[in-house]
Protein backbone atom coordinates (compact mmCIF):
# COMPACT_ATOMS: atom_id res chain seq x y z
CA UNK A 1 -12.44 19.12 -35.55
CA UNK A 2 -14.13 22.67 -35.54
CA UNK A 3 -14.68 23.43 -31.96
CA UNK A 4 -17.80 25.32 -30.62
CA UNK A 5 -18.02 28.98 -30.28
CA UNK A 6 -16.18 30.18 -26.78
CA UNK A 7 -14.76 33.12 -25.81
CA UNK A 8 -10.94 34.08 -25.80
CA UNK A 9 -10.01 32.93 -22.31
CA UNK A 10 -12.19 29.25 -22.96
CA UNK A 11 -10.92 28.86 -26.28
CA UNK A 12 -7.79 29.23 -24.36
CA UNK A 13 -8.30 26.81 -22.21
CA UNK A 14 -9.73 24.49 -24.80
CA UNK A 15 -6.47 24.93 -27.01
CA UNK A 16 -4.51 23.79 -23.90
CA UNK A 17 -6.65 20.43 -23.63
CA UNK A 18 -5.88 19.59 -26.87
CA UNK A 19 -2.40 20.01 -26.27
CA UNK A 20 -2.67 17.82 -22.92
CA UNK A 21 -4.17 14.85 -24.86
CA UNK A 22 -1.61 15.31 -27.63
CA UNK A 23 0.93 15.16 -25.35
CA UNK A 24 -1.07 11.83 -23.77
CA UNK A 25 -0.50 10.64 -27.07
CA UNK A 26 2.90 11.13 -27.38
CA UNK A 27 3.20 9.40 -23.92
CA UNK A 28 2.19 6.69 -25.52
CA UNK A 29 3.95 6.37 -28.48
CA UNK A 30 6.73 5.89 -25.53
CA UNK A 31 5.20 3.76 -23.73
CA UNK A 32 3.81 0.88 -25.98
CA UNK A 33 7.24 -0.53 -26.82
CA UNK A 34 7.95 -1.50 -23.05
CA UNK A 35 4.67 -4.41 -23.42
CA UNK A 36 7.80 -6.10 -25.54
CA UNK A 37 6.69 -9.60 -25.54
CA UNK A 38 4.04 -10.18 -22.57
CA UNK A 39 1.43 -11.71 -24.95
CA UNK A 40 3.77 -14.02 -27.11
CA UNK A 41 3.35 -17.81 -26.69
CA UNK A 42 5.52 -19.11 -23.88
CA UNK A 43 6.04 -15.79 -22.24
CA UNK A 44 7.19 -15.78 -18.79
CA UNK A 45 5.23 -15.43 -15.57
CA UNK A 46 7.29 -11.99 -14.88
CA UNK A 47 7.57 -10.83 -18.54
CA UNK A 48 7.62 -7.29 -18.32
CA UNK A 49 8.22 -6.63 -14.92
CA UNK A 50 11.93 -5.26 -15.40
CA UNK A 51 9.76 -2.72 -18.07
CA UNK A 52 7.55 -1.96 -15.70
CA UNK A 53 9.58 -0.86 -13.09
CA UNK A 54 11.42 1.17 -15.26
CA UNK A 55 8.49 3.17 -16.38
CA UNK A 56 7.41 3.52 -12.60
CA UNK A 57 10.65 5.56 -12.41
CA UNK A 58 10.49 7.88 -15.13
CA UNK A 59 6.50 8.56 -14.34
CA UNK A 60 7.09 8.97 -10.92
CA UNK A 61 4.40 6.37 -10.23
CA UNK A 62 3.85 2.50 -8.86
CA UNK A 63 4.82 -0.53 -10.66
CA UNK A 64 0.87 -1.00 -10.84
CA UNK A 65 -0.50 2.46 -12.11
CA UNK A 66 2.60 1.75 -14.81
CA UNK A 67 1.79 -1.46 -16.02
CA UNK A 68 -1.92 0.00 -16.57
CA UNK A 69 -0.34 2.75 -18.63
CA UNK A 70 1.77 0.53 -20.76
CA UNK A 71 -0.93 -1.53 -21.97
CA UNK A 72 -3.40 1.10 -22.33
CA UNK A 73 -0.59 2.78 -24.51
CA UNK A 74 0.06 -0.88 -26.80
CA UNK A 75 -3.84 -1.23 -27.08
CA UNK A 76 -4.35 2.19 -28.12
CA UNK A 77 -1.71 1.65 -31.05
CA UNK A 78 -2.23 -2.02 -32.12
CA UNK A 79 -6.15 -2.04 -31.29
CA UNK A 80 -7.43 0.97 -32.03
CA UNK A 81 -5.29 3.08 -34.55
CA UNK A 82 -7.52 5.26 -35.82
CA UNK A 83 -8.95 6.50 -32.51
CA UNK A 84 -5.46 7.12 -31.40
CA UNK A 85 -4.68 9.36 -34.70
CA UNK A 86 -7.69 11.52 -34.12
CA UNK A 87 -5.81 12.11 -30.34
CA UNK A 88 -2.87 12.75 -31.98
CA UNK A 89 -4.55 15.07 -34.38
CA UNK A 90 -6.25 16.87 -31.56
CA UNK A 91 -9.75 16.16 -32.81
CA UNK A 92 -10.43 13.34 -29.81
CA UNK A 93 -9.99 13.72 -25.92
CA UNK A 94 -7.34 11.43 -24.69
CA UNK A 95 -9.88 10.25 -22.27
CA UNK A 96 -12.34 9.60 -25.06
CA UNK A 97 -9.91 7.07 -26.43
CA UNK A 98 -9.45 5.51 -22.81
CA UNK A 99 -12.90 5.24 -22.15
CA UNK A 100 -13.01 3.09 -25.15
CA UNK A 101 -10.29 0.96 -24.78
CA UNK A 102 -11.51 0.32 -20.88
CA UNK A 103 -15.14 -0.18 -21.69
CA UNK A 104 -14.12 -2.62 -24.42
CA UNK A 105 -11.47 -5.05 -22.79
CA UNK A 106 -14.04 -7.58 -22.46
CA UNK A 107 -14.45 -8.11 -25.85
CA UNK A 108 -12.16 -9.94 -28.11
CA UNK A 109 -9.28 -8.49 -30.04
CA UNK A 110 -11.23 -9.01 -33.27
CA UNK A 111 -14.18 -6.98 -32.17
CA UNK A 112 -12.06 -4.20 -30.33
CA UNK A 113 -10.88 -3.73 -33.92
CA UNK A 114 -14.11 -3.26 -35.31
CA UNK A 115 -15.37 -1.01 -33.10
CA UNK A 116 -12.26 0.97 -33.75
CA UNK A 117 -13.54 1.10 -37.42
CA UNK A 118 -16.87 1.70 -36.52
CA UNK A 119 -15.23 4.90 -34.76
CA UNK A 120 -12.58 6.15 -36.56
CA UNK A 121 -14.68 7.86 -39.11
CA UNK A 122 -17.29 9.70 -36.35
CA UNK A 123 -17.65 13.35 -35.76
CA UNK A 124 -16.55 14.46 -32.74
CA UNK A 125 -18.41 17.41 -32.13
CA UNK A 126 -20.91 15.45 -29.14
CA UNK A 127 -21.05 16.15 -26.15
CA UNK A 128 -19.60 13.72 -23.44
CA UNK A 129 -22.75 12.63 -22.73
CA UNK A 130 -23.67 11.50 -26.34
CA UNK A 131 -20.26 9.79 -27.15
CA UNK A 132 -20.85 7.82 -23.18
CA UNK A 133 -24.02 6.98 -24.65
CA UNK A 134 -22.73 6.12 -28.30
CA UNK A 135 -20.21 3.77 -27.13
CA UNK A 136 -22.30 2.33 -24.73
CA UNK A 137 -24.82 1.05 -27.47
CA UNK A 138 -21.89 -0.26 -29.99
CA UNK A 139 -20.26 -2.13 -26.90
CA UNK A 140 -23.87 -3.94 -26.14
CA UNK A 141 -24.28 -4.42 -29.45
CA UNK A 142 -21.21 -6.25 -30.14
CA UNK A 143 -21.51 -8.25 -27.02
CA UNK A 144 -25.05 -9.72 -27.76
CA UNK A 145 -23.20 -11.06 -31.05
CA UNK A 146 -21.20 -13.18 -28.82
CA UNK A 147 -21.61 -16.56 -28.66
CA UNK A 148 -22.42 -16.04 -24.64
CA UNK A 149 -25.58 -16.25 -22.58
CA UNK A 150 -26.43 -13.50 -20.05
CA UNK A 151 -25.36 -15.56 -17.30
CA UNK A 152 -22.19 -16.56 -18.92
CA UNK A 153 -21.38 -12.63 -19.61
CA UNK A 154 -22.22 -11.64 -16.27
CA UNK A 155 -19.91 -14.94 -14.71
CA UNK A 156 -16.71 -13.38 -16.62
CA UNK A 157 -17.39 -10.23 -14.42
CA UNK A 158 -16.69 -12.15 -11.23
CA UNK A 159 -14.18 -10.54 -9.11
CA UNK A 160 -13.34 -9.11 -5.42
CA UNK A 161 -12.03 -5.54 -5.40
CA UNK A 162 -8.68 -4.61 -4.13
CA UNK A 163 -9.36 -3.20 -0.39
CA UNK A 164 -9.88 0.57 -0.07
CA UNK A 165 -8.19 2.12 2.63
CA UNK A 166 -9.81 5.18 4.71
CA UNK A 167 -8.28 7.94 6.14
CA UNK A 168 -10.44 6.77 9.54
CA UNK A 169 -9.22 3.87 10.58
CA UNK A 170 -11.73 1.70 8.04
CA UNK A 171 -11.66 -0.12 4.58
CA UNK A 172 -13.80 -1.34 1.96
CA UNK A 173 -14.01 -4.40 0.15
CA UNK A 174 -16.28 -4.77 -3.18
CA UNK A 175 -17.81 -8.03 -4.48
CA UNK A 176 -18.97 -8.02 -7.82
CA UNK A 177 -20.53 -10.91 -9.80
CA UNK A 178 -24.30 -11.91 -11.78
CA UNK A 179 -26.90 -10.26 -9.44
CA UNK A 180 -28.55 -13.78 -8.61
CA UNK A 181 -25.34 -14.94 -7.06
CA UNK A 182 -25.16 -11.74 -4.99
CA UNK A 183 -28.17 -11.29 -3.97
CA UNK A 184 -28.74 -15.18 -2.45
CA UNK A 185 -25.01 -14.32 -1.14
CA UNK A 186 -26.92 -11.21 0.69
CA UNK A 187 -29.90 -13.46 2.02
CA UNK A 188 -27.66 -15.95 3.47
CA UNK A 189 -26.19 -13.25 5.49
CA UNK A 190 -29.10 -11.79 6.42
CA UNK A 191 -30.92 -15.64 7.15
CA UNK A 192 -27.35 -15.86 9.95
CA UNK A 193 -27.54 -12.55 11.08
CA UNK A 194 -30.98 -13.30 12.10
CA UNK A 195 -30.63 -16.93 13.33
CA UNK A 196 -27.53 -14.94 15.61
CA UNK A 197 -29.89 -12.47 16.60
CA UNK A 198 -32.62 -14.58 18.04
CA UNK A 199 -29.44 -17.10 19.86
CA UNK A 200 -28.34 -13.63 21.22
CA UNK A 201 -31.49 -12.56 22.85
CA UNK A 202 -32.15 -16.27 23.95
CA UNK A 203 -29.05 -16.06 26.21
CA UNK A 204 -29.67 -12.83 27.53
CA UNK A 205 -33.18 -14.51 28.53
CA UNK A 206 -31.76 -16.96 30.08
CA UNK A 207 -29.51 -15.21 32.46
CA UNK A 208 -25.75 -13.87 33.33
CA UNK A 209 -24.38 -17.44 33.38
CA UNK A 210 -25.24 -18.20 29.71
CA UNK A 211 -22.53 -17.55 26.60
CA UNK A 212 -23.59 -15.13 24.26
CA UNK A 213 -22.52 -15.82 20.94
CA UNK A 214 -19.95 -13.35 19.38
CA UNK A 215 -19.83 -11.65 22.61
CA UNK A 216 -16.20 -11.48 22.99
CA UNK A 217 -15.78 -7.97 24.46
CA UNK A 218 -18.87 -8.22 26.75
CA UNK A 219 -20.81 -5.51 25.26
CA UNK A 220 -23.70 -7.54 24.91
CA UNK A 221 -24.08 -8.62 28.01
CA UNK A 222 -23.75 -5.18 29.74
CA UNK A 223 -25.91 -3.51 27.99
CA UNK A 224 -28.74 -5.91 27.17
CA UNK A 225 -29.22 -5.67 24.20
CA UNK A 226 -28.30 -7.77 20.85
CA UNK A 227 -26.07 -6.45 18.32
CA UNK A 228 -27.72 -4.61 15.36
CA UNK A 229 -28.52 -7.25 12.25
CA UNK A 230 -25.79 -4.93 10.26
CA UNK A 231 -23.02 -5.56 12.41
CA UNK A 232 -24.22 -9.41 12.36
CA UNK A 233 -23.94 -10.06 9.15
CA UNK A 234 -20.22 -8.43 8.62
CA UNK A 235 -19.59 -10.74 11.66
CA UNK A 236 -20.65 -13.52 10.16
CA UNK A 237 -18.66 -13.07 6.85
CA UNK A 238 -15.82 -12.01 8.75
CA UNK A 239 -15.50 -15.35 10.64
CA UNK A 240 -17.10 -17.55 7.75
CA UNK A 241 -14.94 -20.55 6.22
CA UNK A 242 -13.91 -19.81 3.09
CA UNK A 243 -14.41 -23.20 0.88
CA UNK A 244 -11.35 -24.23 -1.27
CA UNK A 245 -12.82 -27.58 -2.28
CA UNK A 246 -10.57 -29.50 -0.23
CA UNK A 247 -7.08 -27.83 -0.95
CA UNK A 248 -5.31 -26.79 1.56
CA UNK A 249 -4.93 -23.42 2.59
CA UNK A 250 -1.53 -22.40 4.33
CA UNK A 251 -1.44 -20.43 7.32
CA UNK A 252 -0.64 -16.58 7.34
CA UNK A 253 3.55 -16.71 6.91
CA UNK A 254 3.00 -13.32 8.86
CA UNK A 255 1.14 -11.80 11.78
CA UNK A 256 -0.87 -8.42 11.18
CA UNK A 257 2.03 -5.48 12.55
CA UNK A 258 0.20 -2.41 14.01
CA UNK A 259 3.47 -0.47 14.90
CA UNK A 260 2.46 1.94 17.88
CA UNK A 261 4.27 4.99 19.41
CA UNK A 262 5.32 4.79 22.83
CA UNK A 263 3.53 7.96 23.93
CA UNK A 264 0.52 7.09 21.37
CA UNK A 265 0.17 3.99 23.49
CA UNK A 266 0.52 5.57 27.01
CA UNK A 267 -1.98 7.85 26.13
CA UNK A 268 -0.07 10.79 26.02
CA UNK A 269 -0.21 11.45 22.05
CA UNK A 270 -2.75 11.24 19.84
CA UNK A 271 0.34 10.47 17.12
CA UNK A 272 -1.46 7.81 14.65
CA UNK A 273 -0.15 4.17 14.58
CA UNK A 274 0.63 2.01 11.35
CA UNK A 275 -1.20 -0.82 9.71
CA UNK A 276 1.35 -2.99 8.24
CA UNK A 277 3.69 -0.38 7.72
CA UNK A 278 1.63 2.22 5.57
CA UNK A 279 -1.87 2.40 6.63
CA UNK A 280 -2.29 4.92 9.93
CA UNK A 281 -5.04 4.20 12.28
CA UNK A 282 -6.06 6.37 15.15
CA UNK A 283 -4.61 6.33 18.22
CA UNK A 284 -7.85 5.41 20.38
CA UNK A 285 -8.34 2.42 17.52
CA UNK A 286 -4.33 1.15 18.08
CA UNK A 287 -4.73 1.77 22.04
CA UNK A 288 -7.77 -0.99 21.31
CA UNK A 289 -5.91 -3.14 19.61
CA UNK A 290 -3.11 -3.28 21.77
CA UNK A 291 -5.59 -3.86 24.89
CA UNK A 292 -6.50 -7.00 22.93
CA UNK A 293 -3.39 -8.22 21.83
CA UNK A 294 -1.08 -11.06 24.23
CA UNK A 295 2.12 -10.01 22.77
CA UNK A 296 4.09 -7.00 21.98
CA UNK A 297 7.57 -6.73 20.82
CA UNK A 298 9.49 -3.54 21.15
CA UNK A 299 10.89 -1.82 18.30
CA UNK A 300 13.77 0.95 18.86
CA UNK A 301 14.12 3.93 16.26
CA UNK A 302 16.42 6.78 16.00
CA UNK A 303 15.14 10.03 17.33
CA UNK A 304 15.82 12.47 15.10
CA UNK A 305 15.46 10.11 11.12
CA UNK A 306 13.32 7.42 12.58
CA UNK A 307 15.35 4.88 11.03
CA UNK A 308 14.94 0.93 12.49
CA UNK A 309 17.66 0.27 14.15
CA UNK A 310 19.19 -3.24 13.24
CA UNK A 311 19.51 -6.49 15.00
CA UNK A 312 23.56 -8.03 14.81
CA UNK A 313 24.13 -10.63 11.97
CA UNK A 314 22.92 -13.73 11.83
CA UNK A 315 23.34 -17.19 9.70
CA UNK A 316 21.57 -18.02 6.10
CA UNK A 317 17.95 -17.85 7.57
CA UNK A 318 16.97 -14.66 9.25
CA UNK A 319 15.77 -14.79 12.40
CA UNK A 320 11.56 -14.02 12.92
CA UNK A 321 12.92 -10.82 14.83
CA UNK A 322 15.18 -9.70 11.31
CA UNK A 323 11.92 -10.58 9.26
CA UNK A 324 9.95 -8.85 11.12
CA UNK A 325 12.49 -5.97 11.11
CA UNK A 326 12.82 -6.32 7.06
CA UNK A 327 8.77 -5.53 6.77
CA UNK A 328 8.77 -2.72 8.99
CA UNK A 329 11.84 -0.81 7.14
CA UNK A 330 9.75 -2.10 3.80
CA UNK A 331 5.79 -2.69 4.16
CA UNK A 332 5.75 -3.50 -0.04
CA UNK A 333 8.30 -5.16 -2.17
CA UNK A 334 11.95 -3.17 -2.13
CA UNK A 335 11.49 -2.49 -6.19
CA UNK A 336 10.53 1.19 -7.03
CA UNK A 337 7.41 1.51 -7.53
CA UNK A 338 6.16 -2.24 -6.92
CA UNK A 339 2.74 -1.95 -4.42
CA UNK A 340 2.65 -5.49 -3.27
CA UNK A 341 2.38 -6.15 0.00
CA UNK A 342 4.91 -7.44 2.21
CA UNK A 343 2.68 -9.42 4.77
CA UNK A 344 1.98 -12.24 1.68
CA UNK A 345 3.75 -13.43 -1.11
CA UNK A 346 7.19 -12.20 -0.67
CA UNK A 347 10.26 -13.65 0.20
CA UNK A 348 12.77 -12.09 2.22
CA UNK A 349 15.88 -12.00 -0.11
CA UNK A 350 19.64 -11.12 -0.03
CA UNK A 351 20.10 -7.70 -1.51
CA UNK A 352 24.15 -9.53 -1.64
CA UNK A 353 23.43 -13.26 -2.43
CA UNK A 354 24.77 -15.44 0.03
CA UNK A 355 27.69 -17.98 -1.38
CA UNK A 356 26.27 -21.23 -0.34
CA UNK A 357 29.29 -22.85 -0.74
CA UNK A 358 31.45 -20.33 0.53
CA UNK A 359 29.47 -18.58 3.11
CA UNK A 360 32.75 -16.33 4.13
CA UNK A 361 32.80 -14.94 0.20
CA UNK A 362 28.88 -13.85 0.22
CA UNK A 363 26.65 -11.35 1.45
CA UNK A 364 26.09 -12.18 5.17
CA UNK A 365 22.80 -12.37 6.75
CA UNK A 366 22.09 -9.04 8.44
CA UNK A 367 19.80 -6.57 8.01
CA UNK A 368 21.52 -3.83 6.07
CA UNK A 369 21.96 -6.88 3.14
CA UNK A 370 18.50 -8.02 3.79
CA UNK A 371 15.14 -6.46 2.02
CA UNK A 372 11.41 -8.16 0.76
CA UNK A 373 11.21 -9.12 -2.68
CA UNK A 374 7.32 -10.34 -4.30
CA UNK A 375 7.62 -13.57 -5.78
CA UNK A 376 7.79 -12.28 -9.54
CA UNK A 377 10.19 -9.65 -8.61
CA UNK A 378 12.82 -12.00 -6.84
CA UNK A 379 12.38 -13.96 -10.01
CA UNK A 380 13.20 -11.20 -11.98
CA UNK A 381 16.57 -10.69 -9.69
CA UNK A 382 17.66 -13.82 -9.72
CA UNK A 383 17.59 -13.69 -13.58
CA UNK A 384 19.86 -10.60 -12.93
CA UNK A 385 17.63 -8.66 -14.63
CA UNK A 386 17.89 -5.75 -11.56
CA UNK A 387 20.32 -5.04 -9.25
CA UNK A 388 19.97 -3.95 -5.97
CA UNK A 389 23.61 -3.11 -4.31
CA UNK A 390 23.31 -1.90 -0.74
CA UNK A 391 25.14 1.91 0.00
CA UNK A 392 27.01 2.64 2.98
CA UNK A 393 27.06 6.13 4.75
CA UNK A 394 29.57 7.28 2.37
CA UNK A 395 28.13 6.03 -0.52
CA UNK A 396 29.97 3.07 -1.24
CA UNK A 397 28.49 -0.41 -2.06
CA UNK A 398 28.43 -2.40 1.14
CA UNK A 399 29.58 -5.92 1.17
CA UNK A 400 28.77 -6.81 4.93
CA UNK A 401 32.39 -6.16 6.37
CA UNK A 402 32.78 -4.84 9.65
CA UNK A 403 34.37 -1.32 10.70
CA UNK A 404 35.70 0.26 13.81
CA UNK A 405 35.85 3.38 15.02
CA UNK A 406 38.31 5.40 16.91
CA UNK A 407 36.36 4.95 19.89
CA UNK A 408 36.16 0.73 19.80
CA UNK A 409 32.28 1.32 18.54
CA UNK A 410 31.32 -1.16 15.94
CA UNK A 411 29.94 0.08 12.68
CA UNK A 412 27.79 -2.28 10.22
CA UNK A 413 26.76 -0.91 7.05
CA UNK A 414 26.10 2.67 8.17
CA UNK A 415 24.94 1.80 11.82
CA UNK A 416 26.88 3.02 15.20
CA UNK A 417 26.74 1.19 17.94
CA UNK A 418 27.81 1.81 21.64
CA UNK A 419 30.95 0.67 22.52
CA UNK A 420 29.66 -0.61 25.87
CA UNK A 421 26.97 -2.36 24.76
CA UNK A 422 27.29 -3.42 20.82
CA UNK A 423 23.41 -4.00 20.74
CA UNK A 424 22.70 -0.27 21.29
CA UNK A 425 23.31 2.05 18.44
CA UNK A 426 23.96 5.13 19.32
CA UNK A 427 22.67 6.88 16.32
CA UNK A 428 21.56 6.15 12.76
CA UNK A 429 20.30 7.21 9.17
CA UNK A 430 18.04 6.01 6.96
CA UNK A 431 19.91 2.93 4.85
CA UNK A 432 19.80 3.55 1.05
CA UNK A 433 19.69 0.65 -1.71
CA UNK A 434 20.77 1.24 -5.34
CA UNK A 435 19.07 -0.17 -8.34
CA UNK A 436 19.77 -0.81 -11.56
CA UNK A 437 16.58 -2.06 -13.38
CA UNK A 438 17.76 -3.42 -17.05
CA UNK A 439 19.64 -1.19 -18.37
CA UNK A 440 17.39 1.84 -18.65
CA UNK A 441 16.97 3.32 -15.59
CA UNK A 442 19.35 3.70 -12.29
CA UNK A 443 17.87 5.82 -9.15
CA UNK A 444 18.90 5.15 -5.29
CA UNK A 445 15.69 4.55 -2.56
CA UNK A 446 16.23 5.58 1.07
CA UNK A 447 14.64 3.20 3.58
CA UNK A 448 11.03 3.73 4.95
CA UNK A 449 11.76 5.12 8.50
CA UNK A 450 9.02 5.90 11.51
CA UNK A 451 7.66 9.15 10.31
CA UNK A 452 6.00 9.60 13.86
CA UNK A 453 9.73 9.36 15.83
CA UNK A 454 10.35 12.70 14.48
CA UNK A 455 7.41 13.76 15.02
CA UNK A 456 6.55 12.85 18.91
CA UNK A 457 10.53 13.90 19.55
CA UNK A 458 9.63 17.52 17.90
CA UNK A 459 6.21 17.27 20.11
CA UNK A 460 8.07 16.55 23.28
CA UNK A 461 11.28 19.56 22.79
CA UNK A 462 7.67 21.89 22.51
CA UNK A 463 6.18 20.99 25.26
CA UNK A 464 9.60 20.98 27.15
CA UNK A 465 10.44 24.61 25.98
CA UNK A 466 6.80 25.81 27.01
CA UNK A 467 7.33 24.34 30.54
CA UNK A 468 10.83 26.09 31.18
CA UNK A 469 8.98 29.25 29.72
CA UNK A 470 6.48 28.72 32.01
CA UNK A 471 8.49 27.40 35.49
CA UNK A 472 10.89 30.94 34.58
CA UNK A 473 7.90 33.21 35.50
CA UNK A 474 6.24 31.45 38.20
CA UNK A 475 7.16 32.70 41.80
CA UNK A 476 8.99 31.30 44.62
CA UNK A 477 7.27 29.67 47.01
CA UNK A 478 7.40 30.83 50.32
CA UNK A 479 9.46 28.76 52.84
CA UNK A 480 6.42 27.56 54.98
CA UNK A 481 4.48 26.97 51.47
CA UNK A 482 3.06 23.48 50.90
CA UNK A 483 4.33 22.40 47.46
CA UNK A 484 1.12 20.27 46.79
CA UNK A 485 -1.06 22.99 47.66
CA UNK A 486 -0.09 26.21 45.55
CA UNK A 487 -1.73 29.65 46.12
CA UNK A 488 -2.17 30.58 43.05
CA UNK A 489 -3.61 28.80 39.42
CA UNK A 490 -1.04 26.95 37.71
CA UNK A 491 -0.61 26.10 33.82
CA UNK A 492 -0.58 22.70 32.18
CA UNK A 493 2.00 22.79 29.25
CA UNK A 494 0.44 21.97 25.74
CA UNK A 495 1.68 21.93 22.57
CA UNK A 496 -0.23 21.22 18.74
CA UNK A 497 1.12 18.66 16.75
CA UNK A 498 4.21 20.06 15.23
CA UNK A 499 3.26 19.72 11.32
């Protein structure tokens, strides 16, 4: 494709996008192969995990973002060859051909293919805004062909967005589906946010000894007036029943973990908590939280890698305290690159499988053998298709044995612990697992440790260093001096975060 008319330094820049989406295109050449046999009849739940992990590695990426890739990369080829040799031949943005292959996926295979003909032949010499405007009117066209009414096109489009996480403390959820549905969805919130409304100004008519509804924190009532109809109507969805026609629902296998800094929690940081592991919320918001909460459990870290420091072995079934241990060293599945949450779904899993019959001969159940596997992923281990082998200190795969060291402390699977008291390690590193996944790709993972440990500990040797800088200058008191009353201004050490 003849190009327009730029000068040296664009052309120059133009001659390195075509590169860029040639080298897309050679990406994907690579990456088709790994769909291997995901749409063939009978296929297995997890066919293609193993694949997807290992392209996760080699891109640098998650399991998620890879799988996307992959198919992209076997539609481009199968569906749309011609599109894909005009990236190849430089005369088509990769994106171009991405667009088209996302804009399309709702139509069947048959019709993909046709609007690949339809395609393959153009002149790409438009601008983006012609091509977005181009593809748009084949991709209506070949829909209204369908055999679908506009109610049945818009029901295939029902879905619930994957939350988006802020950097504030907030997230976002989307629901899309046929505007009729979402729009009666909206009035029905707004018909209870009103009906909530009017019951919470009827209370506060009524006087201090009447319940205001959703008035758990008493703001209502102290200030007078009702909450805003905005605020009502997330309330209401938030604590709506959601209808399952009867089936049962089974509880949460695992509470919500906000992990907290000491210091964050007393007030005296502003060091950000965790969310399940990988989320931070502000310290004001976790201090709130915590206010609110009837339990807290205590969880010890080294001070200087932040690594969890493990509970003692235990039988088969780990213990709620070495579960709860196992998702704070791992908020997502232990694969590379797998996103999946570890609060639902998962299965805590044997990185060593314990011999049932010979419980002596297996991997034991403590935490440096233990890790959180998704459901399709601990298929995918048990069918030895990926190996996880747990490394020691120096390396070595660990089995679960049991060293000592020259001074009677007890060592298990990396971990030091006081020879006093065995349940207090004196100082630890973050564990490391290796995988094997097939038998195309081998890389070692260190454990997720507290990144705000390090952090606070680094916070507090500043502020300790600025008060002996500061207590070396000041002067002596006289003898008769009152020590609560000092003559002079004094200093409050401060320090900035140390990033």
């Amino acid at each position: 494709m003849e190009g327009p008319d730029l000068s040296e330094e664009l052309r120059g820049i133009w001659d390195l996008a075509v590169r860029e989406s040639q080298l897309a295109a050679a990406l994907m050449r690579r990456l088709a192969p790994l769909w291997v046999g995901r749409d063939a009849e009978g296929a297995l739940a997890h066919e293609g995990d193993v694949e997807d992990a290992q392209a996760a590695v080699a891109l640098r990426t998650t399991t998620t973002v890879a799988y996307g890739q992959i198919r992209d990369a076997h539609e481009a080829l199968t569906l749309f060859p011609l599109l894909f040799a005009r990236v190849e031949a430089g005369e088509l943005p990769v994106e171009w051909l991405r667009r088209v292959i996302h804009r399309s996926r709702d139509l069947p295979e048959d019709d993909r293919k046709g609007l690949d003909r339809v395609m393959g032949d153009w002149e790409f010499g438009v601008t983006p805004e012609t091509f977005r405007r181009l593809l748009g009117e084949l991709i209506t066209w070949f829909t209204s062909l369908l055999d679908l009414s506009p109610v049945e096109r818009a029901q295939r489009r029902r879905h619930i967005g994957v939350p988006v996480v802020g950097a504030d403390g907030t997230a976002s959820l989307t629901v899309t589906g046929p505007v009729p549905e979402i729009l009666a969805f909206a009035q029905s919130l707004d018909a209870a946010a009103e009906t909530l409304q009017s019951a919470q100004r009827h209370a506060l008519d009524e006087g201090p000894e009447s319940e205001v509804p959703f008035d758990e924190d008493g703001s209502v009532r102290a200030s007078g007036k009702t909450m805003t109809r905005g605020r009502l109507r997330y309330e209401a969805l938030l604590r709506g029943e959601v209808n399952t026609d009867g089936h049962e629902v089974p509880s949460a296998r695992f509470a919500i973990l906000v992990t907290i800094p000491f210091l964050s929690l007393l007030g005296r940081s502003e060091a950000p908590a965790l969310l399940e592991g990988k989320h931070p919320i502000p310290a004001d918001m976790a201090r709130e939280l915590a206010g609110g909460c009837p339990e807290w459990m205590r969880v010890l870290t080294d001070p200087v890698s932040g690594a969890f420091l493990p509970l003692p072995p235990e039988r088969y079934r780990p213990s709620p305290q070495m579960v709860t241990h196992v998702r704070l060293r791992g908020p997502e599945c232990a694969v590379p690159g797998c996103g999946r949450a570890s609060c639902r779904g998962v299965e805590v899993d044997h990185i060593e499988e314990f011999d049932h019959d010979h419980p002596g001969e297996g991997g034991v159940t403590e935490i440096e053998n233990l890790h959180v596997l998704c459901w399709s992923h601990h298929q995918v281990k048990t069918a030895h298709d990926i190996d996880p082998v747990r490394l020691r200190d120096d390396g070595k795969s660990s089995g679960g044995g049991t060293d000592r060291g020259n001074d009677g402390s007890v060592k298990h699977g990396g971990s030091m612990s006081s020879p006093v008291d065995p349940g207090i390690p004196v100082s630890r590193t973050l564990g490391r697992t290796h995988w094997s996944l097939g038998d195309a790709a081998e890389l070692t993972v260190q454990d997720q440790g507290d990144l705000m440990t390090p952090l606070i500990v680094r916070e507090l040797e500043t502020a300790w260093h600025q008060h002996l800088a500061t207590t070396a200058h000041a002067p002596e008191l006289p003898v008769d001096a009152d020590p609560s009353r000092p003559s002079a201004p004094t200093s409050r050490a401060t320090c900035d975060p140390p990033f």
